[in-house]
N, C-alpha and C. Protein backbone atom coordinates (compact mmCIF):
# COMPACT_ATOMS: atom_id res chain seq x y z
N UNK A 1 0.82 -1.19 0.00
CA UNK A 1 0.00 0.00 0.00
C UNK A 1 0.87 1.25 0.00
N UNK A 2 1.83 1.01 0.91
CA UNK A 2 2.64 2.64 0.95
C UNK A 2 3.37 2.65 -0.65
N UNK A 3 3.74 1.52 -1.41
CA UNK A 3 4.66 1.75 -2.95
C UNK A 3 3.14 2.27 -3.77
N UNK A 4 2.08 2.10 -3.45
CA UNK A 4 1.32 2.67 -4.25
C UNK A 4 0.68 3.90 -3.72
N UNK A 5 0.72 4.33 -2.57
CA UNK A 5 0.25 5.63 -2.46
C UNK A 5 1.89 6.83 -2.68
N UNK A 6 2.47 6.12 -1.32
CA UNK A 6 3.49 7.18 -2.23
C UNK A 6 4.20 7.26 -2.97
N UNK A 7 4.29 5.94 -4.01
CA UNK A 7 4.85 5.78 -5.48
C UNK A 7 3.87 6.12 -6.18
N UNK A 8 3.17 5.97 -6.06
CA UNK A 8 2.30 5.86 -7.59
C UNK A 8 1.00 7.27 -7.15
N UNK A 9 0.47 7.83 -5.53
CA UNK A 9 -0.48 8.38 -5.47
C UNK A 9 -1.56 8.06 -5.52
N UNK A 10 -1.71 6.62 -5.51
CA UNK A 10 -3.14 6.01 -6.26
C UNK A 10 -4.43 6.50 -4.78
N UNK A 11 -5.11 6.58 -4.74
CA UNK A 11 -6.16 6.24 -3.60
C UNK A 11 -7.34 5.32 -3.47
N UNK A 12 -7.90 4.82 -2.38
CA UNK A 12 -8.04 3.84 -1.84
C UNK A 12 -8.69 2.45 -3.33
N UNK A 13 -9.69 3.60 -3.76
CA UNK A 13 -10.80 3.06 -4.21
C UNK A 13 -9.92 2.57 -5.91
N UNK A 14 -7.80 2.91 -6.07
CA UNK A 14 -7.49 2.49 -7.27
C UNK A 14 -6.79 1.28 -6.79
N UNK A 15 -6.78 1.38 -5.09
CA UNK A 15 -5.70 0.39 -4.79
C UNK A 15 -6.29 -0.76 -4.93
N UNK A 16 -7.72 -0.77 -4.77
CA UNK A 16 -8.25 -2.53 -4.45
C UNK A 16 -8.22 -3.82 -5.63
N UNK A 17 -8.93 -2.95 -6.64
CA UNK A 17 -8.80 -3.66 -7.77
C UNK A 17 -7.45 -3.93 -8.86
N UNK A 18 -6.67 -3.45 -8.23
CA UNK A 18 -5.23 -3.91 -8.74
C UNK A 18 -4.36 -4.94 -8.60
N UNK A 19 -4.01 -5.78 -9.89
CA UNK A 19 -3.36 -7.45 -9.87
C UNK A 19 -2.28 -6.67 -10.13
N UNK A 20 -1.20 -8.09 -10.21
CA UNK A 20 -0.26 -7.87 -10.56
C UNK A 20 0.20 -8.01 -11.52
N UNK A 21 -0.56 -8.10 -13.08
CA UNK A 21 -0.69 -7.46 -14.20
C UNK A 21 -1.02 -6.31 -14.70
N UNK A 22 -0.88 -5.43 -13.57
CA UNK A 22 -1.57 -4.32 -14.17
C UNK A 22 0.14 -3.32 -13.60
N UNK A 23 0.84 -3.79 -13.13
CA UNK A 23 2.25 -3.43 -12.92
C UNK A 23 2.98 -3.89 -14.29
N UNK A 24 4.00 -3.04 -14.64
CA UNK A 24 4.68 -3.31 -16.07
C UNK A 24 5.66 -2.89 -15.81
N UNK A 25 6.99 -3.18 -16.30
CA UNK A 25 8.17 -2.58 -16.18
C UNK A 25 8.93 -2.62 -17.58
N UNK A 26 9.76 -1.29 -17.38
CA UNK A 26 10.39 -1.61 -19.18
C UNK A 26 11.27 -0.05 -19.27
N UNK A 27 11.96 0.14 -20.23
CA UNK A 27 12.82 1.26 -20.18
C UNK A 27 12.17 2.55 -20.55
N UNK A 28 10.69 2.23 -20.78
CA UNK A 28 9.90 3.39 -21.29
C UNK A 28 8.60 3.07 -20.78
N UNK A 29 7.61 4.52 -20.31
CA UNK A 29 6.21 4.03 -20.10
C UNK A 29 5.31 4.69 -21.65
N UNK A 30 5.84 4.81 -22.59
CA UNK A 30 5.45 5.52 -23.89
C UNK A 30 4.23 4.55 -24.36
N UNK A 31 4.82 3.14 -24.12
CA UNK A 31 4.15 2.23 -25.07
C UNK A 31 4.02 0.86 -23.67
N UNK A 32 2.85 0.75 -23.08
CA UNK A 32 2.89 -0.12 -22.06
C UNK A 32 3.07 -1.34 -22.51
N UNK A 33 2.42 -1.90 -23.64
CA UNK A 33 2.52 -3.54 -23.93
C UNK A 33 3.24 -3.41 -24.86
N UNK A 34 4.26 -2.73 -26.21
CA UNK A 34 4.95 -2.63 -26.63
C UNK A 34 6.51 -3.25 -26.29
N UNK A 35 6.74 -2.35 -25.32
CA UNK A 35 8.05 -2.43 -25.02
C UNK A 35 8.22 -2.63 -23.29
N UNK A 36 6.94 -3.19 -22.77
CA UNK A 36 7.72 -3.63 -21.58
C UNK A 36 6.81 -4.86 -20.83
N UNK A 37 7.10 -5.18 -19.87
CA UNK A 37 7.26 -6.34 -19.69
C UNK A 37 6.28 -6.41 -18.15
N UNK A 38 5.73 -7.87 -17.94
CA UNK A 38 5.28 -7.95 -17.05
C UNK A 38 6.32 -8.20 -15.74
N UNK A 39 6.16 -8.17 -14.34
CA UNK A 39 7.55 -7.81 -13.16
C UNK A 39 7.65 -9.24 -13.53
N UNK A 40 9.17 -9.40 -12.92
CA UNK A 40 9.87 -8.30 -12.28
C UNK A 40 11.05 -7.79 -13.03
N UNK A 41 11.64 -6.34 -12.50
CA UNK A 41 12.48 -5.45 -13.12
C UNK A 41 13.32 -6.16 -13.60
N UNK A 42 13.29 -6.10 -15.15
CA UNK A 42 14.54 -6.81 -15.79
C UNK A 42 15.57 -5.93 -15.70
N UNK A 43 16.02 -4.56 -15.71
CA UNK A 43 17.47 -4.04 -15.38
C UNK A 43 17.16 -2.80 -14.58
N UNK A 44 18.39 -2.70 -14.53
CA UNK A 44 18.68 -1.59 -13.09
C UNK A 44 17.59 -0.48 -13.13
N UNK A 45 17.62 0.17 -14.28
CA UNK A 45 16.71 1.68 -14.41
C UNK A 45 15.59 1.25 -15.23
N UNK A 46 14.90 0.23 -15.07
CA UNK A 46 13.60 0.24 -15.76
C UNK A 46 12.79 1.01 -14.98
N UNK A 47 11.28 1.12 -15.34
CA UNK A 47 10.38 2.31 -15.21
C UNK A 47 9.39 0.82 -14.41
N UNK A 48 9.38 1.28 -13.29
CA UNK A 48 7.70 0.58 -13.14
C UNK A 48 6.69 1.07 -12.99
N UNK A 49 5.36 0.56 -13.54
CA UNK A 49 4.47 1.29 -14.41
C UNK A 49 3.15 0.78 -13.64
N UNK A 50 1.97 1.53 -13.62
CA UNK A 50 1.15 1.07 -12.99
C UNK A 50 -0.38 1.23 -14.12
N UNK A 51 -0.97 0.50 -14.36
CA UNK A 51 -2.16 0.59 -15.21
C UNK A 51 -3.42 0.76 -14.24
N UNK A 52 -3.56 1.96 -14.06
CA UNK A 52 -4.74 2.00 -12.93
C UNK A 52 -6.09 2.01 -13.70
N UNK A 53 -6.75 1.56 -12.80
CA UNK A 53 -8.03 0.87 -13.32
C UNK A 53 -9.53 2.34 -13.32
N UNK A 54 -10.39 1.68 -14.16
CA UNK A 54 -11.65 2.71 -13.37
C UNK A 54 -11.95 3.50 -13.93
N UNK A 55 -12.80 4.87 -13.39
CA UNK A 55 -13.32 5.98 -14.30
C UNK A 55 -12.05 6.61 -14.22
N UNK A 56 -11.17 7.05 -13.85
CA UNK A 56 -9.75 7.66 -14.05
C UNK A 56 -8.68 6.70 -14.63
N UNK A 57 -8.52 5.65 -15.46
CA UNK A 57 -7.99 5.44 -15.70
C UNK A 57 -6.87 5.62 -16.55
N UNK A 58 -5.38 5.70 -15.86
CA UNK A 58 -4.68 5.87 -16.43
C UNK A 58 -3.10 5.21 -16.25
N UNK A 59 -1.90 5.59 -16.76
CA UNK A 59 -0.82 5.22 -16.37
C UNK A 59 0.09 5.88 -15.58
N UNK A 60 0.70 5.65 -14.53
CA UNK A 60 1.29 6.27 -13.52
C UNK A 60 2.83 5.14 -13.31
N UNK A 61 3.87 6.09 -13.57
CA UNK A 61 5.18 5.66 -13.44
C UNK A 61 5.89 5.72 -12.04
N UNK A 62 6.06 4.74 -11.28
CA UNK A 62 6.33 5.12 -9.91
C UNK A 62 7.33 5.38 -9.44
N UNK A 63 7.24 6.05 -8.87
CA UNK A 63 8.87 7.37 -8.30
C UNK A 63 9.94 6.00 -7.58
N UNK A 64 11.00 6.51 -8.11
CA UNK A 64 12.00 5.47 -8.09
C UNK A 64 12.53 4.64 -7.01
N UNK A 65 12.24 5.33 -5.65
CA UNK A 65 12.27 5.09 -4.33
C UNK A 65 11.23 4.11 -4.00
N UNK A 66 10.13 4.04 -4.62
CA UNK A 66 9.78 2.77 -4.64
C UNK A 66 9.59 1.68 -5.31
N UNK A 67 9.94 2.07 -6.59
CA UNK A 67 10.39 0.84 -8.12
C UNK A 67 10.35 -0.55 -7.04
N UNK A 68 11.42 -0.69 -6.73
CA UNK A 68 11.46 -1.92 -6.35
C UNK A 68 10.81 -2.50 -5.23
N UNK A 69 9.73 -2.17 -4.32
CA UNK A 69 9.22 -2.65 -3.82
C UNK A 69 7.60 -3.06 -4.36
N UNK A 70 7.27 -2.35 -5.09
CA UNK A 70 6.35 -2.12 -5.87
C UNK A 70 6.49 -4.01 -6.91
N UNK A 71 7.53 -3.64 -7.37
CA UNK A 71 7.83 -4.84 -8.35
C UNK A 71 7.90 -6.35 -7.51
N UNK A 72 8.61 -6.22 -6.60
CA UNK A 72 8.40 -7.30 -5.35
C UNK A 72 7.70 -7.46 -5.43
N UNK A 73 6.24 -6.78 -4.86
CA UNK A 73 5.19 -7.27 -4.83
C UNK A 73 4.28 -7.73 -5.85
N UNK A 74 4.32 -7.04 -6.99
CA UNK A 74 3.90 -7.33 -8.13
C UNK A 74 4.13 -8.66 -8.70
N UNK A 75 5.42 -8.97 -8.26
CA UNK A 75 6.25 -10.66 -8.33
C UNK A 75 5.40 -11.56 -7.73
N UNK A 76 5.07 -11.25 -6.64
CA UNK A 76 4.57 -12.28 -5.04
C UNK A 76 3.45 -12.49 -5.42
N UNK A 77 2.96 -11.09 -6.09
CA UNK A 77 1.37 -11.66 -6.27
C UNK A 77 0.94 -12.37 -7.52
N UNK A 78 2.11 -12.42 -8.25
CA UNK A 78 1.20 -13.35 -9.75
C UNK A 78 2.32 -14.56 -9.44
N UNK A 79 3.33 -14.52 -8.97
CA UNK A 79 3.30 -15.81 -8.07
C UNK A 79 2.56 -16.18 -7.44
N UNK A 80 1.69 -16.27 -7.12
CA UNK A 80 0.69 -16.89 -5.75
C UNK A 80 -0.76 -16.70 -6.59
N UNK A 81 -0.74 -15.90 -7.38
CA UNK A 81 -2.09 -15.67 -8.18
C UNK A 81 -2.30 -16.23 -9.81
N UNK A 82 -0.93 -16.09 -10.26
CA UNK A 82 -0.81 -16.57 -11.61
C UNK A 82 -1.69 -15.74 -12.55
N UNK A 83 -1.84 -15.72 -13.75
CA UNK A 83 -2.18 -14.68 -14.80
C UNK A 83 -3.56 -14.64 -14.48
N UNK A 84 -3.90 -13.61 -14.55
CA UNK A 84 -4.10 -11.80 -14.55
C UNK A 84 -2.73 -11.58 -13.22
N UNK A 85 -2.65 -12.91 -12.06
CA UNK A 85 -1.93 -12.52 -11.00
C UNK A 85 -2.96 -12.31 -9.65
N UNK A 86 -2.69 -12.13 -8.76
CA UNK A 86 -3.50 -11.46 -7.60
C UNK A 86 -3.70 -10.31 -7.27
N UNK A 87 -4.43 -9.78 -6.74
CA UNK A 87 -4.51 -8.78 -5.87
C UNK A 87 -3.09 -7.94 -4.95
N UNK A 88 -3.15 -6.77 -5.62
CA UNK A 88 -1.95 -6.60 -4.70
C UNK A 88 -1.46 -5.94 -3.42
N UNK A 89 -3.07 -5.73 -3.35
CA UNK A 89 -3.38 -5.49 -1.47
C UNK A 89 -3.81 -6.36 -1.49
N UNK A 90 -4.29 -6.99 0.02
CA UNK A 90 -4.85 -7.96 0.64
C UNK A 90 -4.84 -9.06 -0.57
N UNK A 91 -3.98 -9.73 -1.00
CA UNK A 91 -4.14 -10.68 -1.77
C UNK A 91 -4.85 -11.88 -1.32
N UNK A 92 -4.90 -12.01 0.06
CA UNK A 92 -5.80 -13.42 0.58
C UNK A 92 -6.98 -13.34 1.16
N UNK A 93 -7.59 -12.01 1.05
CA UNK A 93 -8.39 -11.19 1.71
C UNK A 93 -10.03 -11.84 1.15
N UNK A 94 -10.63 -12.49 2.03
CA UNK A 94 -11.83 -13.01 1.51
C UNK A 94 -12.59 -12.30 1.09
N UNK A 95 -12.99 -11.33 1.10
CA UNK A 95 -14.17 -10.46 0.85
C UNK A 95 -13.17 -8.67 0.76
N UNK A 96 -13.48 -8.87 -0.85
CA UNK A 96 -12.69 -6.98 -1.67
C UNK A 96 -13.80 -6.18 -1.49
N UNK A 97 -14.07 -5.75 -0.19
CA UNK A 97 -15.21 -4.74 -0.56
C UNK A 97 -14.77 -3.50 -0.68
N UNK A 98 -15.47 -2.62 -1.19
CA UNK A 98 -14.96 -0.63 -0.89
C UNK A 98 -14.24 -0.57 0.27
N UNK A 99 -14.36 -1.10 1.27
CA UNK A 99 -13.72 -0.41 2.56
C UNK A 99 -12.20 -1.52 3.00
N UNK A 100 -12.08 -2.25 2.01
CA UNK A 100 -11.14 -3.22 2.29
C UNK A 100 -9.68 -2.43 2.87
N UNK A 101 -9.79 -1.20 2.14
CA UNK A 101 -8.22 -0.49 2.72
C UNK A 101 -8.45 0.21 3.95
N UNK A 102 -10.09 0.93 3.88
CA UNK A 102 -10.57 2.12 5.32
C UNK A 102 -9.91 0.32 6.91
N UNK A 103 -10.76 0.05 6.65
CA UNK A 103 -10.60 -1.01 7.69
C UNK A 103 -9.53 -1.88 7.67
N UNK A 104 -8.84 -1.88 6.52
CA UNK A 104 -7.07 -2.64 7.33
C UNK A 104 -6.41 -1.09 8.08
N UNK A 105 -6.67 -0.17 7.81
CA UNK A 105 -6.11 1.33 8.29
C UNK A 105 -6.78 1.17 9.63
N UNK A 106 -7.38 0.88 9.49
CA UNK A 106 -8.49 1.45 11.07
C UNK A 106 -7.94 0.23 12.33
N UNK A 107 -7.29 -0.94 11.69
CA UNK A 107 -6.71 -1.64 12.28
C UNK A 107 -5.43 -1.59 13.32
N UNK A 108 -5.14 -0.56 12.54
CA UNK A 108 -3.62 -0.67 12.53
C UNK A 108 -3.48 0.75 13.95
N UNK A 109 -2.17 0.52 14.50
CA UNK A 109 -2.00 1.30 15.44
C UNK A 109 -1.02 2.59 15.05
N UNK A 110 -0.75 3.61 15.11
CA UNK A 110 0.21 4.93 15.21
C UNK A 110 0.86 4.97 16.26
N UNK A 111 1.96 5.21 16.12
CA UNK A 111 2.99 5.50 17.59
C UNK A 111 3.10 6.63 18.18
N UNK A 112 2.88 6.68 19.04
CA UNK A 112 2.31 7.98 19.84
C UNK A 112 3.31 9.58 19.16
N UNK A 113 2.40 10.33 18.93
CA UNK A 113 2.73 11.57 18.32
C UNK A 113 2.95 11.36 16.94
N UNK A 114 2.49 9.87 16.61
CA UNK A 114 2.26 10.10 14.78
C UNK A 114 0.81 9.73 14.07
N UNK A 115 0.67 10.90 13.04
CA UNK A 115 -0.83 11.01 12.77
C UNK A 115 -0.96 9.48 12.10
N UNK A 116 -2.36 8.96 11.87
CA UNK A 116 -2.87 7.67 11.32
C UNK A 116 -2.34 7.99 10.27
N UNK A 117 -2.20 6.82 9.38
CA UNK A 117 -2.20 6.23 7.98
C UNK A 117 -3.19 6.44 7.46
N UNK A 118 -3.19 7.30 6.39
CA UNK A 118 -4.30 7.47 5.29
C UNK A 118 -3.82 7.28 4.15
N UNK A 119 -4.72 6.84 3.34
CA UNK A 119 -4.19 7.15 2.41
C UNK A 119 -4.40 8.00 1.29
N UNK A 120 -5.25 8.77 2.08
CA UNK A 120 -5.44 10.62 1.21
C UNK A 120 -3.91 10.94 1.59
N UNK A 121 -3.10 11.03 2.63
CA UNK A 121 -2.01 11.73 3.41
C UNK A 121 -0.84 10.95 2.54
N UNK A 122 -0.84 9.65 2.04
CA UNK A 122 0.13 8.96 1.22
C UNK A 122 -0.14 9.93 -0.44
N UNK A 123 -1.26 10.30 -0.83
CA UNK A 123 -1.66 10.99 -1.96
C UNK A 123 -0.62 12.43 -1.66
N UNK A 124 -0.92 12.63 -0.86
CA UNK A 124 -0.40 14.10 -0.29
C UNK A 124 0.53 14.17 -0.52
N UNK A 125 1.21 13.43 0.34
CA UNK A 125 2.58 13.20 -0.03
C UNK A 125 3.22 12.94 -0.98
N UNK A 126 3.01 12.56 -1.87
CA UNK A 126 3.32 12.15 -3.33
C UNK A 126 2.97 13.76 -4.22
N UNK A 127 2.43 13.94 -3.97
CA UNK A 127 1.51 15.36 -4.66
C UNK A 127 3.08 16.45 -4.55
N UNK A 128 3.01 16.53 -3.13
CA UNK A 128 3.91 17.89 -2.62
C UNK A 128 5.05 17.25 -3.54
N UNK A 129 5.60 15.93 -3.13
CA UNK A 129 6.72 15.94 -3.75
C UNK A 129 7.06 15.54 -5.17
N UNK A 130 6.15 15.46 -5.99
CA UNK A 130 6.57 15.75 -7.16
C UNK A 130 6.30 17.57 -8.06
N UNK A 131 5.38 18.26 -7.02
CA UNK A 131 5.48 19.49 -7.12
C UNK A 131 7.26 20.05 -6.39
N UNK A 132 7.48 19.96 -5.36
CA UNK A 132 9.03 19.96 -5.06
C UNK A 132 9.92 19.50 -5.85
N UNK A 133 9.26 18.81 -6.40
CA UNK A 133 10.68 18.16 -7.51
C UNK A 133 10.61 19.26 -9.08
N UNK A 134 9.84 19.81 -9.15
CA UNK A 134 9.86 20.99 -10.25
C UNK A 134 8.86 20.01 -11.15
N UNK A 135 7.99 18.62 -11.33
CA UNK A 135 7.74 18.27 -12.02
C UNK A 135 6.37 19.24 -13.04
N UNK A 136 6.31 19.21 -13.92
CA UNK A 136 5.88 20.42 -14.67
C UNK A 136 4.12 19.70 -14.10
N UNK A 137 2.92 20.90 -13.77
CA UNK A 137 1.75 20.80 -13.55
C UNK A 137 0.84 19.69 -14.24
N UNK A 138 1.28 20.22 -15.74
CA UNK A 138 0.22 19.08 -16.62
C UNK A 138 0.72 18.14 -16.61
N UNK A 139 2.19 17.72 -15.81
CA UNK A 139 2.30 15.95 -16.06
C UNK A 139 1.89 15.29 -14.52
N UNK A 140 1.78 16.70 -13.37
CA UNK A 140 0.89 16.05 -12.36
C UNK A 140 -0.21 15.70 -12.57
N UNK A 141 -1.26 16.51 -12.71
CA UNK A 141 -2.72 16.74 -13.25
C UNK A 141 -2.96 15.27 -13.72
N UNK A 142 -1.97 15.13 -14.88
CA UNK A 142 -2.58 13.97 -15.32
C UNK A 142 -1.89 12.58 -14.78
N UNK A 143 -0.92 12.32 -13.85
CA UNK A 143 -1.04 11.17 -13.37
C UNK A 143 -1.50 11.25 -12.18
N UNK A 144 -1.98 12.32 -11.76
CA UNK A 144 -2.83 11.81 -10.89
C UNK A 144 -4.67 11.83 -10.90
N UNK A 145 -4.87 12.21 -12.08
CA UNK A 145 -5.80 11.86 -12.69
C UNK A 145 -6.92 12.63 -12.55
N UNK A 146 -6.87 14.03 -12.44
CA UNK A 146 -7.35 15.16 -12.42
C UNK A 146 -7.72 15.86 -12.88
N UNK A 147 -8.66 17.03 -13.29
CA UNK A 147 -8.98 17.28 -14.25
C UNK A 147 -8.81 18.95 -14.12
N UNK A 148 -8.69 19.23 -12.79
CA UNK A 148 -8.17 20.88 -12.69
C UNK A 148 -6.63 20.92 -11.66
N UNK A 149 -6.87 21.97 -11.89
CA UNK A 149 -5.94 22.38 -10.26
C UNK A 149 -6.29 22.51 -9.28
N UNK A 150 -7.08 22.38 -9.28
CA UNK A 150 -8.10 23.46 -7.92
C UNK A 150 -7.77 22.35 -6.51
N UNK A 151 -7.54 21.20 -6.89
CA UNK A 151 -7.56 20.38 -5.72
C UNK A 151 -6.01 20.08 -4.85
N UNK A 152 -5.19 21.26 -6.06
CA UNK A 152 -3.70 21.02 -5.25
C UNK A 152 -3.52 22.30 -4.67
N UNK A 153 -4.37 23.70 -4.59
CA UNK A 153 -4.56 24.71 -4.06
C UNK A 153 -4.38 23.90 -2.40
N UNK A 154 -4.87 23.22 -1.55
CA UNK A 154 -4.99 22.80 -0.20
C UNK A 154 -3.78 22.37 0.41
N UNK A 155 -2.63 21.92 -1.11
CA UNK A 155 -1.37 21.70 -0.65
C UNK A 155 -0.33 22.37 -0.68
N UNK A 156 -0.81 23.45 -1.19
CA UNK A 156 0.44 24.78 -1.19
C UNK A 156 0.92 25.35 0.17
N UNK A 157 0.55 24.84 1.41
CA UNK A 157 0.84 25.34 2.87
C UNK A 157 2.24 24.44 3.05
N UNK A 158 2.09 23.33 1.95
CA UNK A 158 3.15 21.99 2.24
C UNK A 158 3.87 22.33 1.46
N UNK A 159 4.18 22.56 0.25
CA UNK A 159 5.08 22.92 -0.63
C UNK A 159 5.96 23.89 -0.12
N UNK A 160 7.34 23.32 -0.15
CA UNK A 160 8.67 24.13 -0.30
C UNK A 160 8.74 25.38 -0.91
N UNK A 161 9.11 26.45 -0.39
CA UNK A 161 9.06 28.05 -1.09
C UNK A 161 10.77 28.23 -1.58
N UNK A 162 10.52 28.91 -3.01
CA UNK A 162 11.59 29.42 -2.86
C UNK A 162 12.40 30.50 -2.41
N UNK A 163 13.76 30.42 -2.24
CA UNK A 163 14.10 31.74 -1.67
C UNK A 163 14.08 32.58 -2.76
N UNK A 164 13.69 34.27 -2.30
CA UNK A 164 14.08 35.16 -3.07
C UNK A 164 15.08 35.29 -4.01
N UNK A 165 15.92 35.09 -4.19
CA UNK A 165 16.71 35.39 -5.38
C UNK A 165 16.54 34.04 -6.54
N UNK A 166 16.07 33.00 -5.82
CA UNK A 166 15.65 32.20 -7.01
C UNK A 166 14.62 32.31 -7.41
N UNK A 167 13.47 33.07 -6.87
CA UNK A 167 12.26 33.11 -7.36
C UNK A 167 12.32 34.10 -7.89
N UNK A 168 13.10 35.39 -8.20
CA UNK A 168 12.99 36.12 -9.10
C UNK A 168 14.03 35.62 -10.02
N UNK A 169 14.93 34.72 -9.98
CA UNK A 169 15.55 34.04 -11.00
C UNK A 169 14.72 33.22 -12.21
N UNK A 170 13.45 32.53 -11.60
CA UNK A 170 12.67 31.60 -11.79
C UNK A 170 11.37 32.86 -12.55
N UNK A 171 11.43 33.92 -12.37
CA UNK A 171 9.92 34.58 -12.90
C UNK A 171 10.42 35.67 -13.24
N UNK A 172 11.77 35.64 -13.81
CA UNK A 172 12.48 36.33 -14.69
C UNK A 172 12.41 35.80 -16.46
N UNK A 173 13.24 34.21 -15.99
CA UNK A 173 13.41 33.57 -17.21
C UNK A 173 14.61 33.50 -17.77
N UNK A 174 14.75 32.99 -18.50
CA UNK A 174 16.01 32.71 -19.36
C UNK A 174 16.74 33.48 -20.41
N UNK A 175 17.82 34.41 -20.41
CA UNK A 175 18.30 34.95 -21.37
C UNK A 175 17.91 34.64 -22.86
């Protein structure tokens, strides 16, 4: 759950219905069944790729810090599930209902002075930091599957500022 919220951003309702065919890895996410491959990571810098399901469906390349755990699992579960693969939450989980992720969360304990596990707050997190990373707006927007801005306005209190002389460096421009 955490390689897909804060790799990939997905939330709750993209995490459930996801096998481990719907993970891809390959040196490009241009062309998903083209040129890459079902897990696990055949070389060092492949891209792992996520085919999210649903009325937002789209492709989301997961931030590199979690590539490989992501793919692990993606491994484990079509090992144990075989083609399409399994589930890659609760893979043994008798009953996938809507709340299958609210209630493994609600399970789980926080260590004193740390907020619960959400996974709006795993979204969040992923959000700020590919805005911190300079990644350009319209390639957020669209992997995270959005259709304005208006909903990353709430995370600008979280976002990194720049200092003055780079921000008039930055809204100057380029010789």
């Amino acid at each position: 759950m955490l390689a897909l919220g804060l790799g990939c951003g997905l939330e709750s309702g993209e995490i459930i219905p996801l096998r481990a065919a719907d993970v891809r890895t390959g040196p490009t996410a241009d062309s998903p069944t083209a040129d890459t491959n079902l897990v696990p990571v055949a070389a060092a810098d492949d891209q792992v790729v996520v085919a999210v399901r649903g009325r937002r469906a789209r492709l989301v390349v997961c931030r590199r810090a979690w590539e490989r755990v992501l793919a692990d699992r993606a491994e484990h579960a079509l090992r144990i599930g075989g083609e399409p693969g399994g589930y890659l939450f609760r893979a043994n989980a008798a009953v996938r209902g809507g709340n299958i992720v609210t209630n493994f969360l609600a399970r789980t304990h926080a260590a004193p002075g740390v907020a619960p596990l959400k996974t709006s707050r795993l979204r969040a997190t992923w959000l700020v930091g590919l805005i911190d990373a300079g990644v350009p707006l319209t390639v957020i927007v669209s992997a995270a599957g959005l259709d304005t801005l208006h909903s990353l306005t709430r995370l600008l209190p979280f976002v990194r500022t720049a200092d003055p002389g780079q921000a008039a460096t930055l809204l100057r421009g380029s010789p």
